[in-house]
C-alpha atoms as a PDB file:
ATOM      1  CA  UNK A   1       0.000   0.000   0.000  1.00  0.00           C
ATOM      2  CA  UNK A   2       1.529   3.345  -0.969  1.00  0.00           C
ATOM      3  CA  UNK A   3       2.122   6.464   1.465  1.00  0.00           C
ATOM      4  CA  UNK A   4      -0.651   8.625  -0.514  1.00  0.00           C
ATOM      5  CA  UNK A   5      -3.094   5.328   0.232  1.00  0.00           C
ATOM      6  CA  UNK A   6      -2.416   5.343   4.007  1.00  0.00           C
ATOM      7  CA  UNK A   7      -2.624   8.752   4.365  1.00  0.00           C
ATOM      8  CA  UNK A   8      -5.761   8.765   2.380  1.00  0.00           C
ATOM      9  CA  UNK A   9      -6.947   6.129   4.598  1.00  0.00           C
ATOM     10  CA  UNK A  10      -6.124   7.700   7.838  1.00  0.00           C
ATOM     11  CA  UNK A  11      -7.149  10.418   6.921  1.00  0.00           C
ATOM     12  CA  UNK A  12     -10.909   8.672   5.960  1.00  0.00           C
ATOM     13  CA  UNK A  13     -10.667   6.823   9.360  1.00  0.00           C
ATOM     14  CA  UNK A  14     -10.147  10.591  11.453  1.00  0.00           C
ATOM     15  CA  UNK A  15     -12.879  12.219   9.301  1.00  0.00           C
ATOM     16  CA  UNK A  16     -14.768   8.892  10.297  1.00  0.00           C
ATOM     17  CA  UNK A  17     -14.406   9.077  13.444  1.00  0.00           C
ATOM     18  CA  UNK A  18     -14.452  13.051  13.954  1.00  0.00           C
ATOM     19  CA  UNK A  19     -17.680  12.840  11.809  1.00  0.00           C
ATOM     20  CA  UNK A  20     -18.779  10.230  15.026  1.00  0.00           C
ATOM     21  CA  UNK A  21     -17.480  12.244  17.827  1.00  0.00           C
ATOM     22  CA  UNK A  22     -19.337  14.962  16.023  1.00  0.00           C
ATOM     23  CA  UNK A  23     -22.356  13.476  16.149  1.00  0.00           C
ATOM     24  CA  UNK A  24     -22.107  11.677  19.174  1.00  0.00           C
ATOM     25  CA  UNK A  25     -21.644  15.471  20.851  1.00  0.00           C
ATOM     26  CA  UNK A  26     -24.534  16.725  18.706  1.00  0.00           C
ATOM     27  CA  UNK A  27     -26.901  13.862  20.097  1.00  0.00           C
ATOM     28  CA  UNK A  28     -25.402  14.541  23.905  1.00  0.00           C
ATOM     29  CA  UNK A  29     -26.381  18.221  23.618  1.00  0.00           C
ATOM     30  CA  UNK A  30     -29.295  17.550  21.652  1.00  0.00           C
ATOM     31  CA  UNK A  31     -30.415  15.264  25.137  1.00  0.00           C
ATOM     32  CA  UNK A  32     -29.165  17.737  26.895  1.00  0.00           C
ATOM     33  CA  UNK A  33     -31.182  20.501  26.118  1.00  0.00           C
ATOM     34  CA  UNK A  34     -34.513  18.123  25.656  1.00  0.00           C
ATOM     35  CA  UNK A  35     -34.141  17.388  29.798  1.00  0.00           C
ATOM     36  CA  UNK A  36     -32.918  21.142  30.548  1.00  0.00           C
ATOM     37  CA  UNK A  37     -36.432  21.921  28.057  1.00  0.00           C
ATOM     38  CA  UNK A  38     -38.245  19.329  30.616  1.00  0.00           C
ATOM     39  CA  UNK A  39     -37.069  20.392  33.758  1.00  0.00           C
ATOM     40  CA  UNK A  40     -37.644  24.136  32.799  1.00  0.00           C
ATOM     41  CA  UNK A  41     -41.210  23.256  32.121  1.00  0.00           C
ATOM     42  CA  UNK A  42     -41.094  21.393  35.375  1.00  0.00           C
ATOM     43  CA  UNK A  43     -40.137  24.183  37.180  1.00  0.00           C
ATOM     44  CA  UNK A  44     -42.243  26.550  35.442  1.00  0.00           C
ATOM     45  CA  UNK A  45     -45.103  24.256  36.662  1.00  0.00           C
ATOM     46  CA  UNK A  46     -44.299  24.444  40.084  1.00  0.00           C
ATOM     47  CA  UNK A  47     -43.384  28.211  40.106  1.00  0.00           C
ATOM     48  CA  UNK A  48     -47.004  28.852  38.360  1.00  0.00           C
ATOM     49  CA  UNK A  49     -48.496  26.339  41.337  1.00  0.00           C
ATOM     50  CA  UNK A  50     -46.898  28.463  44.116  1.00  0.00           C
ATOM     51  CA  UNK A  51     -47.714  31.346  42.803  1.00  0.00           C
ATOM     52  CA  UNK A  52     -51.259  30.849  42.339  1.00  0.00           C
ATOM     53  CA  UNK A  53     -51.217  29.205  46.153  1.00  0.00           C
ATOM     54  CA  UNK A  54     -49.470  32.832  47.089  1.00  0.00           C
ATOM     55  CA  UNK A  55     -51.950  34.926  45.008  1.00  0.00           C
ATOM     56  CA  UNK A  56     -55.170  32.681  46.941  1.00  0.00           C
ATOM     57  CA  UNK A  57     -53.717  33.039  50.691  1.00  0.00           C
ATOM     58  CA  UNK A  58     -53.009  36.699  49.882  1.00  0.00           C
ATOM     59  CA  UNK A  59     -56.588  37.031  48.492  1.00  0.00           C
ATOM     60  CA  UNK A  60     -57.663  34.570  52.353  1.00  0.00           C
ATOM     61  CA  UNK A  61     -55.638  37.194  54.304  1.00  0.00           C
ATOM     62  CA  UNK A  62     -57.146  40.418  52.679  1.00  0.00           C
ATOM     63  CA  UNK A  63     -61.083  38.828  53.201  1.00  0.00           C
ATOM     64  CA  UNK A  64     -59.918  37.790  56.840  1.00  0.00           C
ATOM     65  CA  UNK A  65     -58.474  41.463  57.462  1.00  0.00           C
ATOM     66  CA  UNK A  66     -61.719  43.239  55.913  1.00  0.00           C
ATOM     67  CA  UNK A  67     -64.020  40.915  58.500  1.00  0.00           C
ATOM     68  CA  UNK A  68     -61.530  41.827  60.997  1.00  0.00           C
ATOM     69  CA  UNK A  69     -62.133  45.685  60.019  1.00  0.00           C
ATOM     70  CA  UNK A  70     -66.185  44.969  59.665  1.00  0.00           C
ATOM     71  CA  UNK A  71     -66.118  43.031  62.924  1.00  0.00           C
ATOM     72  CA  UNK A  72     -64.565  46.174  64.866  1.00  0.00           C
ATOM     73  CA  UNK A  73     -67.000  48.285  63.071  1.00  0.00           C
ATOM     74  CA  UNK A  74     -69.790  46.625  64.152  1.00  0.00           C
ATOM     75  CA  UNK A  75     -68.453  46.287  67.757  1.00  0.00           C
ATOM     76  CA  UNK A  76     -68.013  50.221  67.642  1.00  0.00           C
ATOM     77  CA  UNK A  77     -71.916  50.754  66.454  1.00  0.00           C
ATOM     78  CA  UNK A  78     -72.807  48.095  69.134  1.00  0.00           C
ATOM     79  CA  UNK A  79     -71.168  50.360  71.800  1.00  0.00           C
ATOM     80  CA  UNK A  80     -71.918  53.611  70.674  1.00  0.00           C
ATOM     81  CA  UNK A  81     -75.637  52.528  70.593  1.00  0.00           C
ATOM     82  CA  UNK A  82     -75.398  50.733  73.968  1.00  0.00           C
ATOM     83  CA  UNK A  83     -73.588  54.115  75.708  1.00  0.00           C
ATOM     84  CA  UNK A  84     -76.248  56.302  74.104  1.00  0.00           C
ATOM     85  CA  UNK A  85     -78.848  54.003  75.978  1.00  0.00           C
ATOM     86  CA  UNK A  86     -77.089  54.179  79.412  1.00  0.00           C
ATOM     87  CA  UNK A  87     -76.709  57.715  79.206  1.00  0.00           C
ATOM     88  CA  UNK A  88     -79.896  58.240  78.813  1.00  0.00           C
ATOM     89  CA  UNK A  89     -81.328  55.739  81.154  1.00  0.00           C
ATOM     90  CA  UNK A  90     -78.937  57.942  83.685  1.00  0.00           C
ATOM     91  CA  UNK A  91     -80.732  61.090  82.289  1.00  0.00           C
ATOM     92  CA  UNK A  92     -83.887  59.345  83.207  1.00  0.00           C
ATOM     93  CA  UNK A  93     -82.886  58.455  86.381  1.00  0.00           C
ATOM     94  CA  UNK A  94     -80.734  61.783  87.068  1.00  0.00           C
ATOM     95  CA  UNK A  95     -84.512  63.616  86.374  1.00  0.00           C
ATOM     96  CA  UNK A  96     -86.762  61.442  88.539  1.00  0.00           C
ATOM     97  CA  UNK A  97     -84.386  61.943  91.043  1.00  0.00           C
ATOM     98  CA  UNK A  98     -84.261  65.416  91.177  1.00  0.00           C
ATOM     99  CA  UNK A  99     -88.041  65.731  90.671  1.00  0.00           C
ATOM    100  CA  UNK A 100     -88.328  63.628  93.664  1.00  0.00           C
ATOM    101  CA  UNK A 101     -85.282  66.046  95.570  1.00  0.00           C
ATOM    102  CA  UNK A 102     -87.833  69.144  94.652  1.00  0.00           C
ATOM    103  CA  UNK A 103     -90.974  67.114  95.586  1.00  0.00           C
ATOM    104  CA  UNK A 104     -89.317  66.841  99.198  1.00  0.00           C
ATOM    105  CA  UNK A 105     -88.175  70.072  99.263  1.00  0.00           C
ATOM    106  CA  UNK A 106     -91.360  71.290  99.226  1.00  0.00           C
ATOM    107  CA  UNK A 107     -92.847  68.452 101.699  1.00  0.00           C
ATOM    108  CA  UNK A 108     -90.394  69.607 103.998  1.00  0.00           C
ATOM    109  CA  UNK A 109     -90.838  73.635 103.516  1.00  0.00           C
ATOM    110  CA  UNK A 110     -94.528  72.935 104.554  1.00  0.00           C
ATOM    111  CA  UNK A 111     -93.708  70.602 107.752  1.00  0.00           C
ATOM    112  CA  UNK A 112     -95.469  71.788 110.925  1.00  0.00           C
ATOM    113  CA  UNK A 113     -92.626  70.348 113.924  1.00  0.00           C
ATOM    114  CA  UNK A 114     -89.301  69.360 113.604  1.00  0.00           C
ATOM    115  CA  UNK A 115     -90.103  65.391 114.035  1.00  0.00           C
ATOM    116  CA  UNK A 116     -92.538  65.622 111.357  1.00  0.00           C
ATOM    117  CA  UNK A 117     -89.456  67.273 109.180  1.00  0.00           C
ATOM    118  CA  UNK A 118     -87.369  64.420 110.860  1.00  0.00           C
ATOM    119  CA  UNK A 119     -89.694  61.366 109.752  1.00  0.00           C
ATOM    120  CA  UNK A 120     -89.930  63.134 105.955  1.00  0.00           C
ATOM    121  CA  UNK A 121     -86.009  63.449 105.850  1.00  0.00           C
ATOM    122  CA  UNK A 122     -85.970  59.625 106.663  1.00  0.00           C
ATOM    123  CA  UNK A 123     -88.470  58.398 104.651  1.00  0.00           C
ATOM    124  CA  UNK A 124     -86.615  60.421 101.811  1.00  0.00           C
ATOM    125  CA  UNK A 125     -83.302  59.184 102.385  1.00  0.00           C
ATOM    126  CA  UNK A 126     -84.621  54.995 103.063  1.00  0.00           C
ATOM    127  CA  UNK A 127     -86.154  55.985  99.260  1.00  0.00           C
ATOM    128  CA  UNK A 128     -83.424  57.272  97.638  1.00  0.00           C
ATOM    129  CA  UNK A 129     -80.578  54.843  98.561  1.00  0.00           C
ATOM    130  CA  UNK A 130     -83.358  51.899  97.840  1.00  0.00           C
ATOM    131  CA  UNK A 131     -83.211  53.844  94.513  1.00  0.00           C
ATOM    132  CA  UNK A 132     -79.729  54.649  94.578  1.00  0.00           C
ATOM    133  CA  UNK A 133     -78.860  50.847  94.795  1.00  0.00           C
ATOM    134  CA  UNK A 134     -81.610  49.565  92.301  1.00  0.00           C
ATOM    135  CA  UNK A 135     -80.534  52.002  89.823  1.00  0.00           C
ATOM    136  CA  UNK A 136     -76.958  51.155  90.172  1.00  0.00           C
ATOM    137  CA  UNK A 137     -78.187  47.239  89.448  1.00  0.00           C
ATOM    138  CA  UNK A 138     -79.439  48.252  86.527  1.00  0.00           C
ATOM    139  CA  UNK A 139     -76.629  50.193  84.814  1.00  0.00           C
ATOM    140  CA  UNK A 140     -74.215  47.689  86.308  1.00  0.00           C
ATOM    141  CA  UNK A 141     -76.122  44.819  84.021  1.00  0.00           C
ATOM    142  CA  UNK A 142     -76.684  47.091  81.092  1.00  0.00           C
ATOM    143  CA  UNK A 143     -72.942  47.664  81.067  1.00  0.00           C
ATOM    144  CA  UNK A 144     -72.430  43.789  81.699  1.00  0.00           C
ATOM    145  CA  UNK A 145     -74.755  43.403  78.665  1.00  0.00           C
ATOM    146  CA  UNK A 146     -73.349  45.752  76.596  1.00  0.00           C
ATOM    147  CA  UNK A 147     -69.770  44.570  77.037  1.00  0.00           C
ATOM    148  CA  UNK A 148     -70.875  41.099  76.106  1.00  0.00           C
ATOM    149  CA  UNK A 149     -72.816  42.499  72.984  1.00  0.00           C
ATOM    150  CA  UNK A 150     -69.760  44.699  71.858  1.00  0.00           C
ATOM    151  CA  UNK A 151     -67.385  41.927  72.820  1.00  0.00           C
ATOM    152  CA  UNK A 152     -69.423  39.713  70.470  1.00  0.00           C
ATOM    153  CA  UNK A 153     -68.321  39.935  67.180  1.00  0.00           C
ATOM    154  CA  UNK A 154     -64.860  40.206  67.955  1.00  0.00           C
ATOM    155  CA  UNK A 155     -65.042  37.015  70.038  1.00  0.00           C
ATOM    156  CA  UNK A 156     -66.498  35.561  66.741  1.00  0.00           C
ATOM    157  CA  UNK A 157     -63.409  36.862  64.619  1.00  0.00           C
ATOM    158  CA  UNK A 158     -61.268  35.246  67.303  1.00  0.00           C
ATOM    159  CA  UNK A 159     -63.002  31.911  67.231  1.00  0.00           C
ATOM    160  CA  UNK A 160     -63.082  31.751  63.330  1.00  0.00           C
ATOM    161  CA  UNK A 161     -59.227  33.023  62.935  1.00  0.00           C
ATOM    162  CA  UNK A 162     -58.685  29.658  65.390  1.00  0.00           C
ATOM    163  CA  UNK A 163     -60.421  27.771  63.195  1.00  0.00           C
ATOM    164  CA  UNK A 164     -58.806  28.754  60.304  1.00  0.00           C
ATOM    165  CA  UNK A 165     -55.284  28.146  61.927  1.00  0.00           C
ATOM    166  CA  UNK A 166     -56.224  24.755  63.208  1.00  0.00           C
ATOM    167  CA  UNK A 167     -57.385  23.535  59.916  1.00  0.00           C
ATOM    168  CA  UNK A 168     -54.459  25.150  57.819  1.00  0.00           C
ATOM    169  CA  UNK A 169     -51.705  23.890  60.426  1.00  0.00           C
END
């Protein structure tokens, strides 16, 4: 076999097996990028998942916060209503009371001895603090009442935020 045949030869056998290597690479990176392609689309999957599991406890947390803010609200109404009615049940009571003050006034101005004025100042004082202490009953369990009412729908907020945690945890 002559020089110009082996070198022709070898020279067929590189460009052979360059022309594999080649290819062989080209197939690698051609795998290559298919599984990089499939775990990109993988992870763009997931991301898109957590995301839209972000974007719906975001949208939980702004609907608990607004019944949060509604719940206060209401609790604020309930109070203000149930301190207008206390105030004026004390009006009421502040007015009786000082009709009844002026109504013995005068039962005294018109006494004829001082043990009649002495029974009357009694029988005025035994009333009021009878009054005095019903009275303060009565406000004590209208403010008992109305702290329970106001209390109310934040103690429901409470009980459902709880529930929410207890379920979610």
């Amino acid at each position: 076999m002559s020089k110009a045949k082996i070198t022709e030869a070898v020279a067929a056998a590189e460009e052979s097996t360059v022309a594999k290597s080649f290819d062989a690479g080209v197939s690698g990176l051609q795998e290559g990028m298919a599984q990089a392609a499939a775990g990109l689309t993988e992870t763009q999957a997931k991301v898109k998942e957590n995301m839209e599991k972000a974007m719906k406890t975001a949208e939980e947390l702004m609907a608990f916060g607004q019944g949060n803010f509604e719940a206060i609200m209401k609790s604020g109404q309930i109070w203000t209503t149930g301190m207008q009615d206390i105030g004026k049940q004390f009006a009421a009571t502040a007015q009786a009371s000082i009709e009844e003050t002026m109504n013995s006034f005068k039962a005294l101005s018109s006494v004829k001895s001082v043990k009649d004025a002495f029974e009357l100042q009694s029988s005025f004082a035994r009333a009021t603090l009878e009054k005095t202490l019903a009275e303060s009953g009565r406000l004590t369990d209208a403010s008992l009442k109305l702290a329970e009412q106001t209390l109310a729908p934040l103690t429901a907020r409470v009980t459902l935020a709880v529930e929410k945690f207890v379920k979610t945890a």
